[in-house]
PDB file of N, CA and C in Angstrom:
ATOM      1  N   UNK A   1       0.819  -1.195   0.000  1.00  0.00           N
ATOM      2  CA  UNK A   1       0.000   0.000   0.000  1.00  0.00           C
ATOM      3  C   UNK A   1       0.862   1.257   0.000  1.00  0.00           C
ATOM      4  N   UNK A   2       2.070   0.816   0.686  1.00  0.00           N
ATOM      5  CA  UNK A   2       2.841   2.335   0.796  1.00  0.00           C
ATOM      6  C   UNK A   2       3.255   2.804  -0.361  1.00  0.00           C
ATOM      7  N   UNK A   3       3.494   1.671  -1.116  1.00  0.00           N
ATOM      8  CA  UNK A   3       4.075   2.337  -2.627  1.00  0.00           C
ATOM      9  C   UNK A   3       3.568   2.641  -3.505  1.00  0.00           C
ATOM     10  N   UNK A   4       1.751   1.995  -3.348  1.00  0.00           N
ATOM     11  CA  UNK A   4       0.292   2.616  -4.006  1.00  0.00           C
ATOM     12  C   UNK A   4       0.471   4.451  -3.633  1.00  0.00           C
ATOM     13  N   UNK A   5       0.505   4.480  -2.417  1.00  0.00           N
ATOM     14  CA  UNK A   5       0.809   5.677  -1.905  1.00  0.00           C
ATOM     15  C   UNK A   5       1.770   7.145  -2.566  1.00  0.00           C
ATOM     16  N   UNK A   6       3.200   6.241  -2.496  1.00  0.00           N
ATOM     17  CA  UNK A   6       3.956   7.043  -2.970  1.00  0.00           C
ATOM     18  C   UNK A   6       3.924   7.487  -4.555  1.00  0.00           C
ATOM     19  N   UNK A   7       3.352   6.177  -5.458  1.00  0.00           N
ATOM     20  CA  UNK A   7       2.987   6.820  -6.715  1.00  0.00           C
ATOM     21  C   UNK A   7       1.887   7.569  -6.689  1.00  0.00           C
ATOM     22  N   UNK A   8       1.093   7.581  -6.325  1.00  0.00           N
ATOM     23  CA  UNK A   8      -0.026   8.628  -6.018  1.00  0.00           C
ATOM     24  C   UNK A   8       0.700  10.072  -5.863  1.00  0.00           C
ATOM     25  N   UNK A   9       1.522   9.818  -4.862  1.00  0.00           N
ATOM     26  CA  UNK A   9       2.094  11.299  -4.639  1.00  0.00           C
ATOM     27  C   UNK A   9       3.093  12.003  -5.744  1.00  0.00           C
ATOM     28  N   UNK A  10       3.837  11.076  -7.035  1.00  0.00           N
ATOM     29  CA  UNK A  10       4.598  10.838  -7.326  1.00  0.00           C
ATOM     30  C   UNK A  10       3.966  11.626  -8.432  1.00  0.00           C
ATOM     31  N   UNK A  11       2.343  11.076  -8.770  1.00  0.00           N
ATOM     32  CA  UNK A  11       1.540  11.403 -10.005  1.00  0.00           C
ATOM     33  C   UNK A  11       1.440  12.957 -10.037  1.00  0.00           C
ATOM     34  N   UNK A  12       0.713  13.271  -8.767  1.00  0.00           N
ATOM     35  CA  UNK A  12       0.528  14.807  -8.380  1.00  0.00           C
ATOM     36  C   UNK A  12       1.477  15.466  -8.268  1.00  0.00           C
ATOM     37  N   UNK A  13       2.783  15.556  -8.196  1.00  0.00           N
ATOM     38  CA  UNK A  13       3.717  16.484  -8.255  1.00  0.00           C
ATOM     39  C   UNK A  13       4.012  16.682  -9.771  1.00  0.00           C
ATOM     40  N   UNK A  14       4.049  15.746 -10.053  1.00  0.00           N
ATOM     41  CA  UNK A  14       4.735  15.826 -11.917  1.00  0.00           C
ATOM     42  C   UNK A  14       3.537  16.298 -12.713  1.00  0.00           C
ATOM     43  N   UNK A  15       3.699  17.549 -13.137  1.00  0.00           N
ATOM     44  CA  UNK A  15       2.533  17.565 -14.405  1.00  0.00           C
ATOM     45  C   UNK A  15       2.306  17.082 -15.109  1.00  0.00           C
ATOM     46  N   UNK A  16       3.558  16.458 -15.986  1.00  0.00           N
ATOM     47  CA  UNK A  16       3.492  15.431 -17.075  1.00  0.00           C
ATOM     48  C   UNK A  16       2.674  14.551 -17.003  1.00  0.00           C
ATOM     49  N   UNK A  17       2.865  13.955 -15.426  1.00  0.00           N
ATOM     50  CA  UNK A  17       2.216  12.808 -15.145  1.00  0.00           C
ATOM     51  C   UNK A  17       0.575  13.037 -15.018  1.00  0.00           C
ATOM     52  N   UNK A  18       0.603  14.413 -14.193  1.00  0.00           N
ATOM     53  CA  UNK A  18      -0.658  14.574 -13.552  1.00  0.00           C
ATOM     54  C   UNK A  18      -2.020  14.666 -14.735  1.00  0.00           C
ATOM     55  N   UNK A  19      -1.352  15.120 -15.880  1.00  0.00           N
ATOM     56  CA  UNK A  19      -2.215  15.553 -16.984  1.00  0.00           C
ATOM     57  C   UNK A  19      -1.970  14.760 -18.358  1.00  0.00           C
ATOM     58  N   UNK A  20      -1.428  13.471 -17.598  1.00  0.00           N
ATOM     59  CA  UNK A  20      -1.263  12.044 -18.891  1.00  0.00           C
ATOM     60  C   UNK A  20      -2.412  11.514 -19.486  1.00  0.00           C
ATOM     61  N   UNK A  21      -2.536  11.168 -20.171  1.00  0.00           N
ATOM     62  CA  UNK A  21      -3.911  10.316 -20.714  1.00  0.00           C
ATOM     63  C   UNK A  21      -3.972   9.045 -19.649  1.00  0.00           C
ATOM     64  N   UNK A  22      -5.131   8.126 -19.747  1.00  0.00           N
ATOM     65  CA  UNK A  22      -5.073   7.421 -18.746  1.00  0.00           C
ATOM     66  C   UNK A  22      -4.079   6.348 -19.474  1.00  0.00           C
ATOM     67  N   UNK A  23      -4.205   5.954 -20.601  1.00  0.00           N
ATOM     68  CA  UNK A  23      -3.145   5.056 -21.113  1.00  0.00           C
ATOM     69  C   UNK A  23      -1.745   5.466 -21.091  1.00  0.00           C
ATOM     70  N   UNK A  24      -1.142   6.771 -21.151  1.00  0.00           N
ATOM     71  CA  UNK A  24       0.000   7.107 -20.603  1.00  0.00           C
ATOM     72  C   UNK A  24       0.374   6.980 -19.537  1.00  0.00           C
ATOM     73  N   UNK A  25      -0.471   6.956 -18.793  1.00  0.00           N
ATOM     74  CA  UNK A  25      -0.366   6.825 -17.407  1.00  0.00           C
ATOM     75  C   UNK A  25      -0.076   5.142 -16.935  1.00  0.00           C
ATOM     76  N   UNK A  26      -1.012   4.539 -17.800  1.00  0.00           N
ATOM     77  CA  UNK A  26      -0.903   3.047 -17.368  1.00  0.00           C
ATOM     78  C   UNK A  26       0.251   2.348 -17.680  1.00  0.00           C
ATOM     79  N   UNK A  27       0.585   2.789 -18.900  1.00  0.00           N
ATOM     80  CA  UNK A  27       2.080   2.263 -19.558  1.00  0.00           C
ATOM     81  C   UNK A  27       3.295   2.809 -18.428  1.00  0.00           C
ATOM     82  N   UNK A  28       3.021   4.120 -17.789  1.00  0.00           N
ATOM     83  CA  UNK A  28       4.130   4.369 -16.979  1.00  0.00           C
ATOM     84  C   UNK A  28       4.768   3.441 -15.545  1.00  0.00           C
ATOM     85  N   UNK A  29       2.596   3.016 -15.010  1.00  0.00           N
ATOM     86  CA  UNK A  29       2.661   2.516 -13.547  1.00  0.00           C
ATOM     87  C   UNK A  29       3.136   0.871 -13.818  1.00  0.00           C
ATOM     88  N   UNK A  30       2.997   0.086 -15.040  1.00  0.00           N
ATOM     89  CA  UNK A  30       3.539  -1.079 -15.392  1.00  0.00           C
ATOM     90  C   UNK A  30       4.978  -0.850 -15.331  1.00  0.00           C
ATOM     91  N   UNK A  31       5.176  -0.092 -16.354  1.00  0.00           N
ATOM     92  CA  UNK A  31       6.970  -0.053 -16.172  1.00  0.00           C
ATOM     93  C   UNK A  31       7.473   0.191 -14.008  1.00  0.00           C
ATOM     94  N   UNK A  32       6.412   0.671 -13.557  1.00  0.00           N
ATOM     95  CA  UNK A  32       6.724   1.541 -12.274  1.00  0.00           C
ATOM     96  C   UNK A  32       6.832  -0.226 -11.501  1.00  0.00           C
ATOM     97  N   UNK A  33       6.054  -0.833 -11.839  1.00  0.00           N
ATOM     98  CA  UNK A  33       5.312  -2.060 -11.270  1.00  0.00           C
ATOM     99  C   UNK A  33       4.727  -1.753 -10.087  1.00  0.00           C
ATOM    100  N   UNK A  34       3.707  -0.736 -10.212  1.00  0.00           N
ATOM    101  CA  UNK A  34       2.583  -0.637  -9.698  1.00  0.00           C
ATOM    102  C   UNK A  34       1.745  -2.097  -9.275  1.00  0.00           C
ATOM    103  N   UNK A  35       0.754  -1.329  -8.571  1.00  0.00           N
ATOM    104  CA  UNK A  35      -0.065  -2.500  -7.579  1.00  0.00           C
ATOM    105  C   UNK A  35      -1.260  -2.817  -8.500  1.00  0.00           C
ATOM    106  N   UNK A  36      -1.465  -3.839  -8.788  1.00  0.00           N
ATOM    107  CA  UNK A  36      -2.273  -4.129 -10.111  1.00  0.00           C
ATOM    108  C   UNK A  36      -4.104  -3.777 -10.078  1.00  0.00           C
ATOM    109  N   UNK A  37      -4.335  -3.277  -8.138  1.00  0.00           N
ATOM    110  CA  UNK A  37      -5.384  -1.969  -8.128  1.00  0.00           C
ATOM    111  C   UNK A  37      -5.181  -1.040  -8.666  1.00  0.00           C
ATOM    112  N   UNK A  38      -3.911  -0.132  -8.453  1.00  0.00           N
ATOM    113  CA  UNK A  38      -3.751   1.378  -8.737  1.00  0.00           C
ATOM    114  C   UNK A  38      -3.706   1.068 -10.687  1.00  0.00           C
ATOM    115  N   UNK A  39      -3.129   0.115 -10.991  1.00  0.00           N
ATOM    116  CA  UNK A  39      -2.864  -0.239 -12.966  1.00  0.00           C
ATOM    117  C   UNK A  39      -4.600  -0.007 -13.138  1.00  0.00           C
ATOM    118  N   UNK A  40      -4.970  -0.820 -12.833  1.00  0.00           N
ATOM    119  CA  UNK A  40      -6.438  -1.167 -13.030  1.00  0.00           C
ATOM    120  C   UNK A  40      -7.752   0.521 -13.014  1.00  0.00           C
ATOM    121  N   UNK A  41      -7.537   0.742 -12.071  1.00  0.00           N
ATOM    122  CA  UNK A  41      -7.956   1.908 -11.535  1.00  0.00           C
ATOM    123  C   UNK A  41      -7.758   3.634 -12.192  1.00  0.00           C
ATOM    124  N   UNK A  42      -6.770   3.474 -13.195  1.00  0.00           N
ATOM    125  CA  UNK A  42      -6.143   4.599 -14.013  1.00  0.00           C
ATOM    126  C   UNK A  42      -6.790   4.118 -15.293  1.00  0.00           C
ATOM    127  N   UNK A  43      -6.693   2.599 -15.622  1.00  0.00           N
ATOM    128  CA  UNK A  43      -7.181   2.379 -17.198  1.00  0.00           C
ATOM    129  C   UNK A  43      -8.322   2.794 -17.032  1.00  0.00           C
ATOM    130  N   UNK A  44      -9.242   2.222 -15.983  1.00  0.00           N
ATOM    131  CA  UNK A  44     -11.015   2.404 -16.030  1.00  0.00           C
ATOM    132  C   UNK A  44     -11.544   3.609 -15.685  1.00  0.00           C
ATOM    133  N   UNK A  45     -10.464   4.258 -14.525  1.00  0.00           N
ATOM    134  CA  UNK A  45     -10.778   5.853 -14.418  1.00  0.00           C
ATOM    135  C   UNK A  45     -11.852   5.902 -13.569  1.00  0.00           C
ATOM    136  N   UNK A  46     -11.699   4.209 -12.710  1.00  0.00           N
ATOM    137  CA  UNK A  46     -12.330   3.918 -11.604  1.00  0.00           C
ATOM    138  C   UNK A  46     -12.285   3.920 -10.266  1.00  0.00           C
ATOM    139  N   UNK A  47     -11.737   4.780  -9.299  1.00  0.00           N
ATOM    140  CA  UNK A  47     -11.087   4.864  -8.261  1.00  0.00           C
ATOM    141  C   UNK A  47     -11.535   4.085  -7.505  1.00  0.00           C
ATOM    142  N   UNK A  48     -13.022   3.541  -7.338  1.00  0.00           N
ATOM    143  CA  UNK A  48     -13.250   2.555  -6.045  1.00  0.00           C
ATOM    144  C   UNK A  48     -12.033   1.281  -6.271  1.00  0.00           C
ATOM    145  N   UNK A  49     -11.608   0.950  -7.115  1.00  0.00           N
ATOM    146  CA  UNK A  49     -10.794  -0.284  -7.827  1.00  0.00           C
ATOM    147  C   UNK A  49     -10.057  -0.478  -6.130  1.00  0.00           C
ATOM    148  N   UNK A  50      -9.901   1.024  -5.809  1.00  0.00           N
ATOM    149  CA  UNK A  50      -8.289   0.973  -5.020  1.00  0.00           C
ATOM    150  C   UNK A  50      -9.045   0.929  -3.258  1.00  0.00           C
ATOM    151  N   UNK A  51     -10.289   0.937  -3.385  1.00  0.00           N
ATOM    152  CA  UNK A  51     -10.890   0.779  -1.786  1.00  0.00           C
ATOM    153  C   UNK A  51      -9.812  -0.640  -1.005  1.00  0.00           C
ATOM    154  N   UNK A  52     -10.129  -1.343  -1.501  1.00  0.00           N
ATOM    155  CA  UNK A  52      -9.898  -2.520  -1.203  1.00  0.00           C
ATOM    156  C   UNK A  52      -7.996  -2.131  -0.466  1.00  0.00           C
ATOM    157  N   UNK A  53      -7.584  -2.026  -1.008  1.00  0.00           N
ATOM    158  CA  UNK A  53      -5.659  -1.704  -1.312  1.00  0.00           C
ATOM    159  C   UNK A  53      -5.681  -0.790   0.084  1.00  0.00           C
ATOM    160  N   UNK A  54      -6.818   0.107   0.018  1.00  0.00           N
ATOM    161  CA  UNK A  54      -6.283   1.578   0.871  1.00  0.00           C
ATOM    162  C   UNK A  54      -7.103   1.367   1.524  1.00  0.00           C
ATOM    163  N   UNK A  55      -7.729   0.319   2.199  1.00  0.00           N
ATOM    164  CA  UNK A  55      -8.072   0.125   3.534  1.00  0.00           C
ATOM    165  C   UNK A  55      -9.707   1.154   3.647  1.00  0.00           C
ATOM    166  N   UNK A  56     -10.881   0.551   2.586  1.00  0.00           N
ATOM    167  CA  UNK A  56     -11.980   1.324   2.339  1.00  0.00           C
ATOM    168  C   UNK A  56     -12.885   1.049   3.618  1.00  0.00           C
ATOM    169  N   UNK A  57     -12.438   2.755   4.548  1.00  0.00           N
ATOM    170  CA  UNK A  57     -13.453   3.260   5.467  1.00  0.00           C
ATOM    171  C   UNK A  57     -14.597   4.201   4.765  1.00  0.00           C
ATOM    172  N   UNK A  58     -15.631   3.626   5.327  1.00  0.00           N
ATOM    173  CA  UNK A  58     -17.261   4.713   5.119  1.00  0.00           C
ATOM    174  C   UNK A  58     -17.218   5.945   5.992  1.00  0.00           C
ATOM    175  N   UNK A  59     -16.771   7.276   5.496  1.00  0.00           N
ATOM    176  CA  UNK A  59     -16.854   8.002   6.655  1.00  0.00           C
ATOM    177  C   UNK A  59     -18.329   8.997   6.484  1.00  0.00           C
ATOM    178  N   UNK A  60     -18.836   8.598   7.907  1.00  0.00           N
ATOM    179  CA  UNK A  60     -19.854   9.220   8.617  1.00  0.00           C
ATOM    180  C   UNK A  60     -20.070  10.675   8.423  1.00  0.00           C
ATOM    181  N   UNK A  61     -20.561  11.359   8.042  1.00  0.00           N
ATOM    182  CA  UNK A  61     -20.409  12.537   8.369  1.00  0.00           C
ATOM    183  C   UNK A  61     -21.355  13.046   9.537  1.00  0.00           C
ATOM    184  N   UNK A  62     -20.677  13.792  10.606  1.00  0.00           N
ATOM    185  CA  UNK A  62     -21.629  13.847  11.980  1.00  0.00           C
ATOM    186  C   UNK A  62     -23.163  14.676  11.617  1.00  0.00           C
ATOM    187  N   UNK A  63     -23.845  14.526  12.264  1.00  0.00           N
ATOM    188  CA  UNK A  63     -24.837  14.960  11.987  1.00  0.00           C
ATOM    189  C   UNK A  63     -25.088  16.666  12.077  1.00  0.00           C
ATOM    190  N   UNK A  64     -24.111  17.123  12.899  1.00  0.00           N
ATOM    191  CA  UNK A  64     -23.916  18.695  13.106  1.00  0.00           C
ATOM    192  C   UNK A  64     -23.375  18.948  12.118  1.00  0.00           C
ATOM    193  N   UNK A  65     -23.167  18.874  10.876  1.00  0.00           N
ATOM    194  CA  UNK A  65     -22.543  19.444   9.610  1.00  0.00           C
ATOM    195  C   UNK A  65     -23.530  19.211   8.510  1.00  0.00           C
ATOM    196  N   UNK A  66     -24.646  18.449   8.815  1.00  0.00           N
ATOM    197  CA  UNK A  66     -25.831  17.899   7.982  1.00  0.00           C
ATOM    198  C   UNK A  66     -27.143  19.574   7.884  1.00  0.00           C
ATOM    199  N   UNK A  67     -27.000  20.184   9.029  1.00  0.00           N
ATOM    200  CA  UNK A  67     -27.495  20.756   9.350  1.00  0.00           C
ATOM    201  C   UNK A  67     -27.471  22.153   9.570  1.00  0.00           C
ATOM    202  N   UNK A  68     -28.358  23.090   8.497  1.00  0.00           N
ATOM    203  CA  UNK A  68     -28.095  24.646   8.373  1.00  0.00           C
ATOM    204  C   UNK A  68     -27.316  25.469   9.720  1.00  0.00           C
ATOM    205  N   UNK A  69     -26.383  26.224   9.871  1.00  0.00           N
ATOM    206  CA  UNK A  69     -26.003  27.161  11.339  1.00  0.00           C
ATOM    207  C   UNK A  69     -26.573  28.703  10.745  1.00  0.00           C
ATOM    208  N   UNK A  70     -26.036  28.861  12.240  1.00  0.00           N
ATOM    209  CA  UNK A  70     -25.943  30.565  12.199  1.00  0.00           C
ATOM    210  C   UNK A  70     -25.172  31.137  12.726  1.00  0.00           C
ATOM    211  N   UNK A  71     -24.624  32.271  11.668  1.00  0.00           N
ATOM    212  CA  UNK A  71     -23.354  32.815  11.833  1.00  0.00           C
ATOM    213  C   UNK A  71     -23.500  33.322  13.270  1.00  0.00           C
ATOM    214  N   UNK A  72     -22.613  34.172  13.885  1.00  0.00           N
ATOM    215  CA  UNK A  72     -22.494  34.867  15.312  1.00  0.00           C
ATOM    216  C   UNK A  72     -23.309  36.243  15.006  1.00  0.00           C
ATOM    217  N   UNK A  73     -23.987  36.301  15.772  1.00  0.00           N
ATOM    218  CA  UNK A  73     -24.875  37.613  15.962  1.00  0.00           C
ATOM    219  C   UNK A  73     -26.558  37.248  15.473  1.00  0.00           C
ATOM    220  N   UNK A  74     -26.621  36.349  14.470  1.00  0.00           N
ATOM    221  CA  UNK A  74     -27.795  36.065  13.857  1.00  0.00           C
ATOM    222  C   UNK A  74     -29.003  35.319  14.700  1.00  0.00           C
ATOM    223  N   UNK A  75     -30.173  35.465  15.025  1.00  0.00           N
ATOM    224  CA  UNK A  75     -30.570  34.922  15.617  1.00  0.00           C
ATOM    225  C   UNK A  75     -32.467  33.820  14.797  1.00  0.00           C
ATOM    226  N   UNK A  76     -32.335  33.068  15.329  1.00  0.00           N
ATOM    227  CA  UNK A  76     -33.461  31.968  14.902  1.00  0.00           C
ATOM    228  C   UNK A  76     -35.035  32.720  15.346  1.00  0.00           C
ATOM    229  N   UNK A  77     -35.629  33.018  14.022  1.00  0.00           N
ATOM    230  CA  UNK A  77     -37.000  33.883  14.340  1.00  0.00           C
ATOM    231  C   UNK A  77     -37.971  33.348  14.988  1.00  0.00           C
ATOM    232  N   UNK A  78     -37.491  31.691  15.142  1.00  0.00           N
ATOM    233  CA  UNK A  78     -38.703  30.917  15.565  1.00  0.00           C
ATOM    234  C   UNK A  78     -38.627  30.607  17.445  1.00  0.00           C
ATOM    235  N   UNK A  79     -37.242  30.962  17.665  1.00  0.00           N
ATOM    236  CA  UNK A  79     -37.275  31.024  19.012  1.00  0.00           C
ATOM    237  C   UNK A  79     -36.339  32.447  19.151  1.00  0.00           C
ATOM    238  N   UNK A  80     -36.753  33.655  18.782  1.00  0.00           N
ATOM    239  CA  UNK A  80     -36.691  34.623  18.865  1.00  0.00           C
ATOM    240  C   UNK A  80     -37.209  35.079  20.506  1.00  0.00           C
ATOM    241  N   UNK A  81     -36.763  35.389  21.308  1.00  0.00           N
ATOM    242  CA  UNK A  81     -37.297  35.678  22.889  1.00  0.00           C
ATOM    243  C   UNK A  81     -38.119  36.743  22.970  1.00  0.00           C
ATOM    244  N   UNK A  82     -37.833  38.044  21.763  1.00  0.00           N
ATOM    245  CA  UNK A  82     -38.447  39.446  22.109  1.00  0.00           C
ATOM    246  C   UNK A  82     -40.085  38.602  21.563  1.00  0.00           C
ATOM    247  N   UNK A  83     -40.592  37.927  20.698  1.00  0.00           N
ATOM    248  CA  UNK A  83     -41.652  37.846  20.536  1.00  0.00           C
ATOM    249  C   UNK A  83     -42.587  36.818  21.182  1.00  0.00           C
ATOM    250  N   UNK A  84     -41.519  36.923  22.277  1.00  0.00           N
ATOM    251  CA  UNK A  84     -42.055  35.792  23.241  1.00  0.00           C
ATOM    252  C   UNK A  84     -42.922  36.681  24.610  1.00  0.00           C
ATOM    253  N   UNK A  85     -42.060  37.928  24.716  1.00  0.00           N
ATOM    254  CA  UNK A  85     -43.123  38.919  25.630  1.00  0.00           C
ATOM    255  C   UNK A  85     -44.104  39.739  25.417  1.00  0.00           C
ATOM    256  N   UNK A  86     -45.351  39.970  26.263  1.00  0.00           N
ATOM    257  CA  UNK A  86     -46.103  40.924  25.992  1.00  0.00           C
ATOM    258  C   UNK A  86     -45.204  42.452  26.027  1.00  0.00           C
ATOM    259  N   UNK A  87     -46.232  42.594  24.888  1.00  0.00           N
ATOM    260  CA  UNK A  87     -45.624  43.993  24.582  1.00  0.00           C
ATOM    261  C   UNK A  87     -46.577  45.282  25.850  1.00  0.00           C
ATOM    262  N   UNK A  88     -45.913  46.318  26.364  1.00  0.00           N
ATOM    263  CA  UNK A  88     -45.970  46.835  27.311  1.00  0.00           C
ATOM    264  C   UNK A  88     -47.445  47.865  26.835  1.00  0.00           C
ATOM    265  N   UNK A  89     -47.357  48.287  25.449  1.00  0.00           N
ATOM    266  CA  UNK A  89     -48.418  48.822  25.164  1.00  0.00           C
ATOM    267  C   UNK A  89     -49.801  47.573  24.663  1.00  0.00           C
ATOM    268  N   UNK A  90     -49.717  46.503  24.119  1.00  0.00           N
ATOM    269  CA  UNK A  90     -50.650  45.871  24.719  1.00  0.00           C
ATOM    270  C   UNK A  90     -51.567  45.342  25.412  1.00  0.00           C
ATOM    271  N   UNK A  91     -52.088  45.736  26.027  1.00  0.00           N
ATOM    272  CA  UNK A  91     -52.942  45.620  26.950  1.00  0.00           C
ATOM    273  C   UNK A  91     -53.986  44.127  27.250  1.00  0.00           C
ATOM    274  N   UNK A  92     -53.681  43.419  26.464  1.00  0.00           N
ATOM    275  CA  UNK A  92     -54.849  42.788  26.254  1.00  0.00           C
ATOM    276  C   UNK A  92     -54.176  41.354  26.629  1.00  0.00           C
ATOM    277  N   UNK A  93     -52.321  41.669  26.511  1.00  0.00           N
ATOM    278  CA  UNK A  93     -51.684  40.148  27.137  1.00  0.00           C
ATOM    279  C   UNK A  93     -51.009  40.560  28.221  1.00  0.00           C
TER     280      UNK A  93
END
């Protein structure tokens, strides 16, 4: 896996490499003797190929990032507090 790794890193530094056709690319990682996921995975232009190789975790995303915020100062109209009191000229609450 480490050396799946290091050509990976190897790809992204080199432009040549980075912006090869995928068959340029494949002819390179054979000569490289690449891991016959990462060969596989460049011809088809299939990245799951390489789950397996690189140890494929499902990551979760927490549920607090699923979910709209609010910036600092902004406040939620629906539990807004001022429209939670009678108003002083009201009379009637």
């Amino acid at each position: 896996m480490s050396d799946t790794i290091e050509l990976l890193e190897a790809i992204g530094r080199d432009a040549s490499l980075r912006h090869a056709t995928s068959e340029e690319l494949t002819s390179v990682l054979q000569q490289a003797k690449a891991s016959d996921a990462l060969t596989a995975a460049v011809a088809s232009g299939d990245s799951s190929l390489l789950a397996v190789e690189l140890g494929h975790n499902t990551n979760a995303a927490p549920q607090a990032t699923q979910t709209p915020g609010q910036l600092d100062g902004e406040t939620d109209p629906e539990h807004d507090e001022t429209t939670d009191t009678p108003s002083k000229s009201d009379p009637t609450k």
